[in-house]
N, C-alpha and C. Protein backbone atom coordinates (compact mmCIF):
# COMPACT_ATOMS: atom_id res chain seq x y z
N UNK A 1 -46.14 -17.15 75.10
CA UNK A 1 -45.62 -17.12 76.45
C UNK A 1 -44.14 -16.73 76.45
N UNK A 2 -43.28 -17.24 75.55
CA UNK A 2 -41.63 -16.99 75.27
C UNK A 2 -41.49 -15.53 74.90
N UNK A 3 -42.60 -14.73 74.29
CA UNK A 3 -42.42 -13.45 73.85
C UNK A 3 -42.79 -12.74 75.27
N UNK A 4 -43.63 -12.90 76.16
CA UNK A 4 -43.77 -12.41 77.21
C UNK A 4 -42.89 -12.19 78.71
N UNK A 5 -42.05 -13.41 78.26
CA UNK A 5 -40.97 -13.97 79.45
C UNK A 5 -39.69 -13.22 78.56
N UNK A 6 -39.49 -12.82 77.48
CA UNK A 6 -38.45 -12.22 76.62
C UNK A 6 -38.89 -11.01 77.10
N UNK A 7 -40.22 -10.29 76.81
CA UNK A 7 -40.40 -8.40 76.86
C UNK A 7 -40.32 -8.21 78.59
N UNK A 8 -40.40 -9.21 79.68
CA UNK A 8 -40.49 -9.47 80.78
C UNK A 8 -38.79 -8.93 81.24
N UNK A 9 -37.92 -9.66 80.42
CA UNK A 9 -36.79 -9.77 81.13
C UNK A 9 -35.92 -8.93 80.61
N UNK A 10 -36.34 -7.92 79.19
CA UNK A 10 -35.63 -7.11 79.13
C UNK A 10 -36.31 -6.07 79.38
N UNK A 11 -37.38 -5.91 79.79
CA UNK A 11 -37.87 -4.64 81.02
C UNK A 11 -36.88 -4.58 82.35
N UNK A 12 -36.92 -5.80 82.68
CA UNK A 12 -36.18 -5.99 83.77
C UNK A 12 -34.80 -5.36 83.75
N UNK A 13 -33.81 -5.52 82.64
CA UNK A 13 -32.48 -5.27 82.26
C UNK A 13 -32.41 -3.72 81.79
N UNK A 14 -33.56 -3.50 80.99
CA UNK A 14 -33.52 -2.05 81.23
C UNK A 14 -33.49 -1.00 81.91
N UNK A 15 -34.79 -1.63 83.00
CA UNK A 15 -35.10 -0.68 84.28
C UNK A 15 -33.56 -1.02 85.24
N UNK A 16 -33.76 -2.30 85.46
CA UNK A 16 -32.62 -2.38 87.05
C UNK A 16 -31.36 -2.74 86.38
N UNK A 17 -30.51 -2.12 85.51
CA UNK A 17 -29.14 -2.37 85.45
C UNK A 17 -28.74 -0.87 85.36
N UNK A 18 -29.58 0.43 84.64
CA UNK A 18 -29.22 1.60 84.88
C UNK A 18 -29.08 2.02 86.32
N UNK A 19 -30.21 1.17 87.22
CA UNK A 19 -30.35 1.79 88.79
C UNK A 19 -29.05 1.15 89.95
N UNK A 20 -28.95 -0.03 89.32
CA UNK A 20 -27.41 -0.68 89.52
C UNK A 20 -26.57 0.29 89.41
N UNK A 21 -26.04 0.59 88.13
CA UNK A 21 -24.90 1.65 88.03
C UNK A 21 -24.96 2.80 88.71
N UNK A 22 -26.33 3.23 88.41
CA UNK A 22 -25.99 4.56 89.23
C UNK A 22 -25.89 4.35 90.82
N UNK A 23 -26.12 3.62 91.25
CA UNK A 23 -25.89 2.98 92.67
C UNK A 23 -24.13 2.86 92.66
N UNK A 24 -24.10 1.97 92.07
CA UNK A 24 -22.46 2.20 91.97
C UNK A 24 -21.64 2.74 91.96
N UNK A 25 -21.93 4.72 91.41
CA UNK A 25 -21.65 6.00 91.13
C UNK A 25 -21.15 5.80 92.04
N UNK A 26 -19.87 7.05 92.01
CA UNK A 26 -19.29 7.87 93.67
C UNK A 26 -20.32 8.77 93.73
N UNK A 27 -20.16 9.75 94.96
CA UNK A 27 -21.21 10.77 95.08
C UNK A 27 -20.26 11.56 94.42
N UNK A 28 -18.83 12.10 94.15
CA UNK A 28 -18.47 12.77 92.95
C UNK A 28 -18.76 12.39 91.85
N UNK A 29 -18.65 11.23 91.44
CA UNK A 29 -19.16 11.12 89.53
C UNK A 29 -20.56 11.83 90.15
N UNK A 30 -22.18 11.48 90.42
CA UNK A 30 -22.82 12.00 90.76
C UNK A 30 -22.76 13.73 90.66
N UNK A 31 -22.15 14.12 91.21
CA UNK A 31 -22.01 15.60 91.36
C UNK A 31 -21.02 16.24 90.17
N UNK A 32 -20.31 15.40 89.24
CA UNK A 32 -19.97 15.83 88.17
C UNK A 32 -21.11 15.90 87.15
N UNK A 33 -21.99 14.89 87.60
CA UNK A 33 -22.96 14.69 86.78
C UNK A 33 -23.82 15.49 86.47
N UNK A 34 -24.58 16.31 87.67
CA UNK A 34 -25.17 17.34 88.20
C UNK A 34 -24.78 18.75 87.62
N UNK A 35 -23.52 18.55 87.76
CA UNK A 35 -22.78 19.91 86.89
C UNK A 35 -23.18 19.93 85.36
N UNK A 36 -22.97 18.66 85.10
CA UNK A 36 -23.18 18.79 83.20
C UNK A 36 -24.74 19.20 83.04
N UNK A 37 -25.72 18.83 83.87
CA UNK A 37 -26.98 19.21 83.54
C UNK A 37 -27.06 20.52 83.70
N UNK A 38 -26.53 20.93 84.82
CA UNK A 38 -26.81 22.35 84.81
C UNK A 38 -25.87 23.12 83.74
N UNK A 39 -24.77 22.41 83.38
CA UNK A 39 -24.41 23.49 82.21
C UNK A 39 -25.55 23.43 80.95
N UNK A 40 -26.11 22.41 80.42
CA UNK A 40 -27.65 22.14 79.71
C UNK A 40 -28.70 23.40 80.06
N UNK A 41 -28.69 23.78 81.18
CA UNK A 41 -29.72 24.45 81.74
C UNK A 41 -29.23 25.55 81.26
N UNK A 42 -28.31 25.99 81.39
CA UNK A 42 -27.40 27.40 81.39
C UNK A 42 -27.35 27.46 80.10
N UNK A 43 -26.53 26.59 79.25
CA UNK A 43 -26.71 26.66 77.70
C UNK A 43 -28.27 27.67 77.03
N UNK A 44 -29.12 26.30 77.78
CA UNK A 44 -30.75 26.75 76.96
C UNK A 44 -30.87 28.47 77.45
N UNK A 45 -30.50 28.93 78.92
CA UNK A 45 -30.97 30.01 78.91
C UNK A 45 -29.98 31.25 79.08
N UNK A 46 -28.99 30.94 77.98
CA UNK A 46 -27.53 31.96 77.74
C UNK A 46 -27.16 32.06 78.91
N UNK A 47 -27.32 31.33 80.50
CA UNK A 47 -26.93 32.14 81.24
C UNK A 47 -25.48 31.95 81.52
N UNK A 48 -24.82 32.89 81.30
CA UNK A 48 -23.17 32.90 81.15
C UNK A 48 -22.36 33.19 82.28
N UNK A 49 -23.32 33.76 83.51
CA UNK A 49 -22.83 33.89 84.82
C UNK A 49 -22.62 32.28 85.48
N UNK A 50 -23.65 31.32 84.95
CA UNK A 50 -24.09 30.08 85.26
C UNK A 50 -22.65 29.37 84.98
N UNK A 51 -22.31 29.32 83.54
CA UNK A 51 -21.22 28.61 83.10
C UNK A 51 -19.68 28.96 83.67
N UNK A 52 -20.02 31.16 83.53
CA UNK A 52 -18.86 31.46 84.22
C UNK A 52 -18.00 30.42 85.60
N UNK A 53 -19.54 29.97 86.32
CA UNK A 53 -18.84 29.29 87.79
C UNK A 53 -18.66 27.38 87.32
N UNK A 54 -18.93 27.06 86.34
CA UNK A 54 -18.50 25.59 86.01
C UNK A 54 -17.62 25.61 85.44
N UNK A 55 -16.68 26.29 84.28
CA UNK A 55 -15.44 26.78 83.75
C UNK A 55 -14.56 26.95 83.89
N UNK A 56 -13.15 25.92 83.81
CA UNK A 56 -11.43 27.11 84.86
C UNK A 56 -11.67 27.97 83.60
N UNK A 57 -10.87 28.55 84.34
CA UNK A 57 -10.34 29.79 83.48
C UNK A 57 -9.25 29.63 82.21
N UNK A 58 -8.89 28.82 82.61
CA UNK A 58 -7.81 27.85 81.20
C UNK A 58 -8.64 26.72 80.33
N UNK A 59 -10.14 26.82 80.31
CA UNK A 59 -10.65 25.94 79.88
C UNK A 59 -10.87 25.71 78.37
N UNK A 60 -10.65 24.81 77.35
CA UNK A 60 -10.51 24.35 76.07
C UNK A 60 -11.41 24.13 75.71
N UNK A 61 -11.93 24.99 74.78
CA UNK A 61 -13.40 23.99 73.81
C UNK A 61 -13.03 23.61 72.44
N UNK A 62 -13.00 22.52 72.21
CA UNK A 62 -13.21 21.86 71.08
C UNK A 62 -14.48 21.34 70.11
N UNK A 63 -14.36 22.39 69.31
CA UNK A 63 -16.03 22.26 68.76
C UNK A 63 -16.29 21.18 67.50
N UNK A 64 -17.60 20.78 67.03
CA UNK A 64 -17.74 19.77 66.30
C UNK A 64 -16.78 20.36 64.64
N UNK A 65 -16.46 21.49 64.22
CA UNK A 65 -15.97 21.41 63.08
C UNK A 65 -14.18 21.96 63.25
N UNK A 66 -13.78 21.22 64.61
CA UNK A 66 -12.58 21.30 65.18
C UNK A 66 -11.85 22.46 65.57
N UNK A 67 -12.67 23.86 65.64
CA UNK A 67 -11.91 24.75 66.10
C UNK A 67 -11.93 24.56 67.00
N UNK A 68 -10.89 25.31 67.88
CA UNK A 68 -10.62 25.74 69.09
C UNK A 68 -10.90 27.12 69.55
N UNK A 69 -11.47 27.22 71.20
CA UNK A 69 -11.68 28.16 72.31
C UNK A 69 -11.55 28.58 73.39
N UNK A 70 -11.67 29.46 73.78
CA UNK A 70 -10.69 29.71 74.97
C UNK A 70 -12.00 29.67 75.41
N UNK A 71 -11.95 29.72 77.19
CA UNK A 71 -12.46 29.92 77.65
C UNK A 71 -13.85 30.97 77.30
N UNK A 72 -12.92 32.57 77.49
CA UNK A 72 -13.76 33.72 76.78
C UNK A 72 -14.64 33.72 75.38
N UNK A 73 -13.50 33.04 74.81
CA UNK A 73 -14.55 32.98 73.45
C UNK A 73 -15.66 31.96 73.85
N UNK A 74 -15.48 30.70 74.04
CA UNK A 74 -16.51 30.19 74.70
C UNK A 74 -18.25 30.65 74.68
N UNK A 75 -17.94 31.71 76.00
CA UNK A 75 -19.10 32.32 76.79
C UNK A 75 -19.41 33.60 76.03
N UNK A 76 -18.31 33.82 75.03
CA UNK A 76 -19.41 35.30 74.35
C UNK A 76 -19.86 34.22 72.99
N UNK A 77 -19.76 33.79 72.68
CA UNK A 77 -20.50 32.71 71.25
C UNK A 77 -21.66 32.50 72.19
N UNK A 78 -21.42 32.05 73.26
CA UNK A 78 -23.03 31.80 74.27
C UNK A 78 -23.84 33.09 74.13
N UNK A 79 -23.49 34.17 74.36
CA UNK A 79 -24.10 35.61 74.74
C UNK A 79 -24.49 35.73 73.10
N UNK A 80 -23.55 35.81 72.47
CA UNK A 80 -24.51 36.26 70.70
C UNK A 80 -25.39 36.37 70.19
N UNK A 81 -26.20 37.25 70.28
CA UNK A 81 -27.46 36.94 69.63
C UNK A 81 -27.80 36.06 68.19
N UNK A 82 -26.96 36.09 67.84
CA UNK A 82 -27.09 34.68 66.83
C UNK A 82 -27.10 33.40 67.21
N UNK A 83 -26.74 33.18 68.26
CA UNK A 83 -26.76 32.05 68.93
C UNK A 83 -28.46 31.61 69.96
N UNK A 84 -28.54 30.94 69.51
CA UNK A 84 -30.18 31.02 70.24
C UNK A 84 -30.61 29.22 70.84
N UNK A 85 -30.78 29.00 71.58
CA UNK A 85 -30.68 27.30 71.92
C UNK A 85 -31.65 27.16 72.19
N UNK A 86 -33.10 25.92 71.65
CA UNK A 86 -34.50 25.71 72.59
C UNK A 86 -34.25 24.61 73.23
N UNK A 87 -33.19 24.09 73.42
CA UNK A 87 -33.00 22.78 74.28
C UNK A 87 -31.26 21.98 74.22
N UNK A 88 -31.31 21.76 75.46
CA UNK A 88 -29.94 21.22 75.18
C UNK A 88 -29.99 19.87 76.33
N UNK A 89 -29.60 18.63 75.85
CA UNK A 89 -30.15 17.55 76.67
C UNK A 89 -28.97 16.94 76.53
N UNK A 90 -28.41 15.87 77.41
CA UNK A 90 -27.75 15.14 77.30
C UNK A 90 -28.30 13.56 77.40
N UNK A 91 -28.54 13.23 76.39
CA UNK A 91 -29.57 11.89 76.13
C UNK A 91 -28.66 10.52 76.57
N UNK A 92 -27.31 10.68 77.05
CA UNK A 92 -26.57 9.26 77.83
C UNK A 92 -25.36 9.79 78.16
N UNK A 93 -25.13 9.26 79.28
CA UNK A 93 -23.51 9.91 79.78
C UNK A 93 -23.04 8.71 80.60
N UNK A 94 -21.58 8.62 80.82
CA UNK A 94 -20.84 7.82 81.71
C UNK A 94 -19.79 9.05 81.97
N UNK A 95 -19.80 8.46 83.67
CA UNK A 95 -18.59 9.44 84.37
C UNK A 95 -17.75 8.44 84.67
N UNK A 96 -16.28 8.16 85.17
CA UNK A 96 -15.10 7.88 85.25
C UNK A 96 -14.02 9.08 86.29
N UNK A 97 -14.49 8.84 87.71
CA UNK A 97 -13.56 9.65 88.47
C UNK A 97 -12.06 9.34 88.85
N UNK A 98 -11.11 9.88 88.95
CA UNK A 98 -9.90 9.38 88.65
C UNK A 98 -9.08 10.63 90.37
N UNK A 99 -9.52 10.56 90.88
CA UNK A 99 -9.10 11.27 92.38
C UNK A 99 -9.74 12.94 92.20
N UNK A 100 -8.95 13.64 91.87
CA UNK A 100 -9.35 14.76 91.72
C UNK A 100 -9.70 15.34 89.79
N UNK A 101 -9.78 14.11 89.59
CA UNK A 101 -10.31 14.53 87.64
C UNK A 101 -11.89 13.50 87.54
N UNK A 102 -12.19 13.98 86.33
CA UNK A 102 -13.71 13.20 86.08
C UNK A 102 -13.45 13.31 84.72
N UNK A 103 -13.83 12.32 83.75
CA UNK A 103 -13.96 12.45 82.31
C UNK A 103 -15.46 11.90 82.05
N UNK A 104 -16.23 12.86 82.10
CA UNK A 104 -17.74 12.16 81.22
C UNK A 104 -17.51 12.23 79.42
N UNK A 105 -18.59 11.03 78.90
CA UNK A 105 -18.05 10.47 77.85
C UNK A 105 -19.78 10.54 77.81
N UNK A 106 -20.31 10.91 76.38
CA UNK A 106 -21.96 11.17 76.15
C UNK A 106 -22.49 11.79 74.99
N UNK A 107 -23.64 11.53 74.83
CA UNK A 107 -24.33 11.92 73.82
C UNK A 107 -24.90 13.13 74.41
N UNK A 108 -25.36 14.31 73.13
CA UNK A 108 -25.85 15.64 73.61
C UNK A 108 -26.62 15.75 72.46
N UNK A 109 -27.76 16.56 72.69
CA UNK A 109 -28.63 16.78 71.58
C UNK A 109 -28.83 18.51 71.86
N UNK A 110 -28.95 19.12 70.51
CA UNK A 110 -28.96 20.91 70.93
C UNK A 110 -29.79 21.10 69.72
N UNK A 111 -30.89 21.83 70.12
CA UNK A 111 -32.16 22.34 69.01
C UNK A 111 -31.95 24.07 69.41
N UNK A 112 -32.00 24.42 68.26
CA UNK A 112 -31.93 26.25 68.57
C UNK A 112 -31.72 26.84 66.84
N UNK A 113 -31.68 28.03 66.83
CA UNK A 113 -31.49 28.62 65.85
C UNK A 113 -29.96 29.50 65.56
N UNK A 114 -29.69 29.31 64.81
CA UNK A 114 -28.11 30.00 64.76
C UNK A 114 -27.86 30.88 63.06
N UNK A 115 -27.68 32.27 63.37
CA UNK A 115 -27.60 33.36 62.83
C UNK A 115 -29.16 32.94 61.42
N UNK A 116 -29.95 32.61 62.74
CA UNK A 116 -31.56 32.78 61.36
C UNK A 116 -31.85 31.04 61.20
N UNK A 117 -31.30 30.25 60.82
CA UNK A 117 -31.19 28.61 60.18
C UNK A 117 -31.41 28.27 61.51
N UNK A 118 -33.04 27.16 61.72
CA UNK A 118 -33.23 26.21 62.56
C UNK A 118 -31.83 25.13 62.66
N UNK A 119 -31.77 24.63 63.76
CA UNK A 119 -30.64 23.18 63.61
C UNK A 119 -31.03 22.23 64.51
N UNK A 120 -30.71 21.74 64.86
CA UNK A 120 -30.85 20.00 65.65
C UNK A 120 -29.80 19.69 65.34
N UNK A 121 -28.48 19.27 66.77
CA UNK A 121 -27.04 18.29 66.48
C UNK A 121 -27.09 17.59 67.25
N UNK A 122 -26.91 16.18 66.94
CA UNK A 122 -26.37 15.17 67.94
C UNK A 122 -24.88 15.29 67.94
N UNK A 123 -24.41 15.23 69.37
CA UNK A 123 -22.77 15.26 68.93
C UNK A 123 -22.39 14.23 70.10
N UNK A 124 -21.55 13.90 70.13
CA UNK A 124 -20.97 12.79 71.17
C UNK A 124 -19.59 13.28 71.54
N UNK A 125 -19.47 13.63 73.06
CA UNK A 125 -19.04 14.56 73.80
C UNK A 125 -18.01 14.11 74.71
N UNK A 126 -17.15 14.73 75.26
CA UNK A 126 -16.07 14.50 76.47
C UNK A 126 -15.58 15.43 76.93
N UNK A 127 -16.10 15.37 78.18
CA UNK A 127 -15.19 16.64 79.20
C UNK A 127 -14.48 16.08 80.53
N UNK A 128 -13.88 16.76 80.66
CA UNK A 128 -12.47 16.89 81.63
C UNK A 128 -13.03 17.90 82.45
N UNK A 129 -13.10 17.22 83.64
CA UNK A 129 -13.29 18.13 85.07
C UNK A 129 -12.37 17.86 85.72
N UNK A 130 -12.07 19.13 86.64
CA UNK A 130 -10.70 18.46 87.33
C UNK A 130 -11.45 19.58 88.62
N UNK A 131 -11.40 18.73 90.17
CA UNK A 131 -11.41 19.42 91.40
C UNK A 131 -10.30 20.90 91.80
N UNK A 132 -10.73 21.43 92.06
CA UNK A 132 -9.71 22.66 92.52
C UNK A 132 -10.51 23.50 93.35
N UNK A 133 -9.81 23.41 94.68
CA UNK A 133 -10.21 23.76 95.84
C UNK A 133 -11.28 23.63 95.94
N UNK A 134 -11.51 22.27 95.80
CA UNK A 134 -13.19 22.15 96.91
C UNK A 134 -14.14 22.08 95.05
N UNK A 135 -13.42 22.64 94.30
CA UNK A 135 -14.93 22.79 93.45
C UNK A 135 -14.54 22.37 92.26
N UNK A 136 -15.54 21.71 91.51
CA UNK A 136 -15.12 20.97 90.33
C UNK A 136 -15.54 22.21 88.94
N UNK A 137 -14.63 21.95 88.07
CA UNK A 137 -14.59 23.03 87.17
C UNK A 137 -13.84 22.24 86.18
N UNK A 138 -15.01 22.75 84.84
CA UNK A 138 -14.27 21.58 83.26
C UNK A 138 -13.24 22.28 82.62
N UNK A 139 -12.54 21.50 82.51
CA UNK A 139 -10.84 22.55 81.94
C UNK A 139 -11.04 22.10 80.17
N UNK A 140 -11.60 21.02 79.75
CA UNK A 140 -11.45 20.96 78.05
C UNK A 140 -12.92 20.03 78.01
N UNK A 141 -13.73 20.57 77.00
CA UNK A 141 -14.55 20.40 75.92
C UNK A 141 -14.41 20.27 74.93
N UNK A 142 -15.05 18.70 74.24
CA UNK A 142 -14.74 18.55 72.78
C UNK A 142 -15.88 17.70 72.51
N UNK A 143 -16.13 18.02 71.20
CA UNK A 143 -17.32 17.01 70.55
C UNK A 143 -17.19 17.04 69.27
N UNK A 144 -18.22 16.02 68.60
CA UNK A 144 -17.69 15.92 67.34
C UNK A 144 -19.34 15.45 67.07
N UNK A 145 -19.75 15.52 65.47
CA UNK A 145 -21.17 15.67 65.50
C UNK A 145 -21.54 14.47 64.98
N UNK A 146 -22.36 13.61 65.42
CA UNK A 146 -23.00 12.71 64.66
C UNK A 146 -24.03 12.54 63.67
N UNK A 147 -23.26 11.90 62.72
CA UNK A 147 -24.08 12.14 61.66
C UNK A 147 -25.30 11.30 61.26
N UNK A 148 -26.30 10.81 60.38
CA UNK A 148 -27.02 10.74 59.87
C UNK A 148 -26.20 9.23 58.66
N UNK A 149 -26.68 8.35 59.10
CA UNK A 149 -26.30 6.74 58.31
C UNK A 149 -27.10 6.87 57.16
């Protein structure tokens, strides 16, 4: 009966404390949120017109083996045909809106092939959105890859 009233109550904590928070969301964290999926979407299907409009134009990528990117470089590493993605998910995120900035903080998972070599990376992620005129756009990307214990 104690094992049933235990798997009982952390069903409970599982299901209704995520639906809590996201209740709690602003409708901007929300809509920052929205953005990161669709950059996921855009990732899986190179589409670079997609990212072009989530991107400032001064935007920073920081990649898992610490280089740095501009913006441009960015979106042609996307276009490469060496670059090939079958999925790009973001398996947990928290947003943090701060007036006109957002910092999501998250796990990302990316399966694809790159110049021939299958891969699978977990990396654990942070981006910087900042509002400008009316529209939210990520100015720096950085992740770093998680490894394997």
């Amino acid at each position: 009966m104690r094992k049933i009233i235990s798997a009982v109550v952390i069903l409970l904590f599982t299901g209704v404390l995520p639906a809590a928070q996201q209740q709690n969301m602003s409708d901007e964290g929300r809509r920052v949120l929205a953005l990161e999926k669709a950059w996921n979407l855009a990732l899986e299907e190179k589409n670079t017109k997609a990212l072009d409009m989530l991107l400032a134009n001064t935007m920073v990528s920081v990649d898992i083996d610490g280089s740095i990117s501009s913006r441009n470089e960015f979106l042609a590493s996307i276009k490469s045909s060496d670059y090939q993605p079958s999925q790009a998910v973001t398996e947990q995120s928290t947003v943090q809106v701060y007036g006109d900035a957002a910092v999501v903080v998250g796990i990302f998972r990316v399966k694809g092939t790159e110049k021939g070599k299958p891969y699978t990376h977990r990396e654990r992620f942070v981006d910087t959105w900042i509002k400008m005129n009316g529209t939210w756009q990520c100015v720096v990307t950085t992740s770093t890859l998680i490894t394997a214990k």
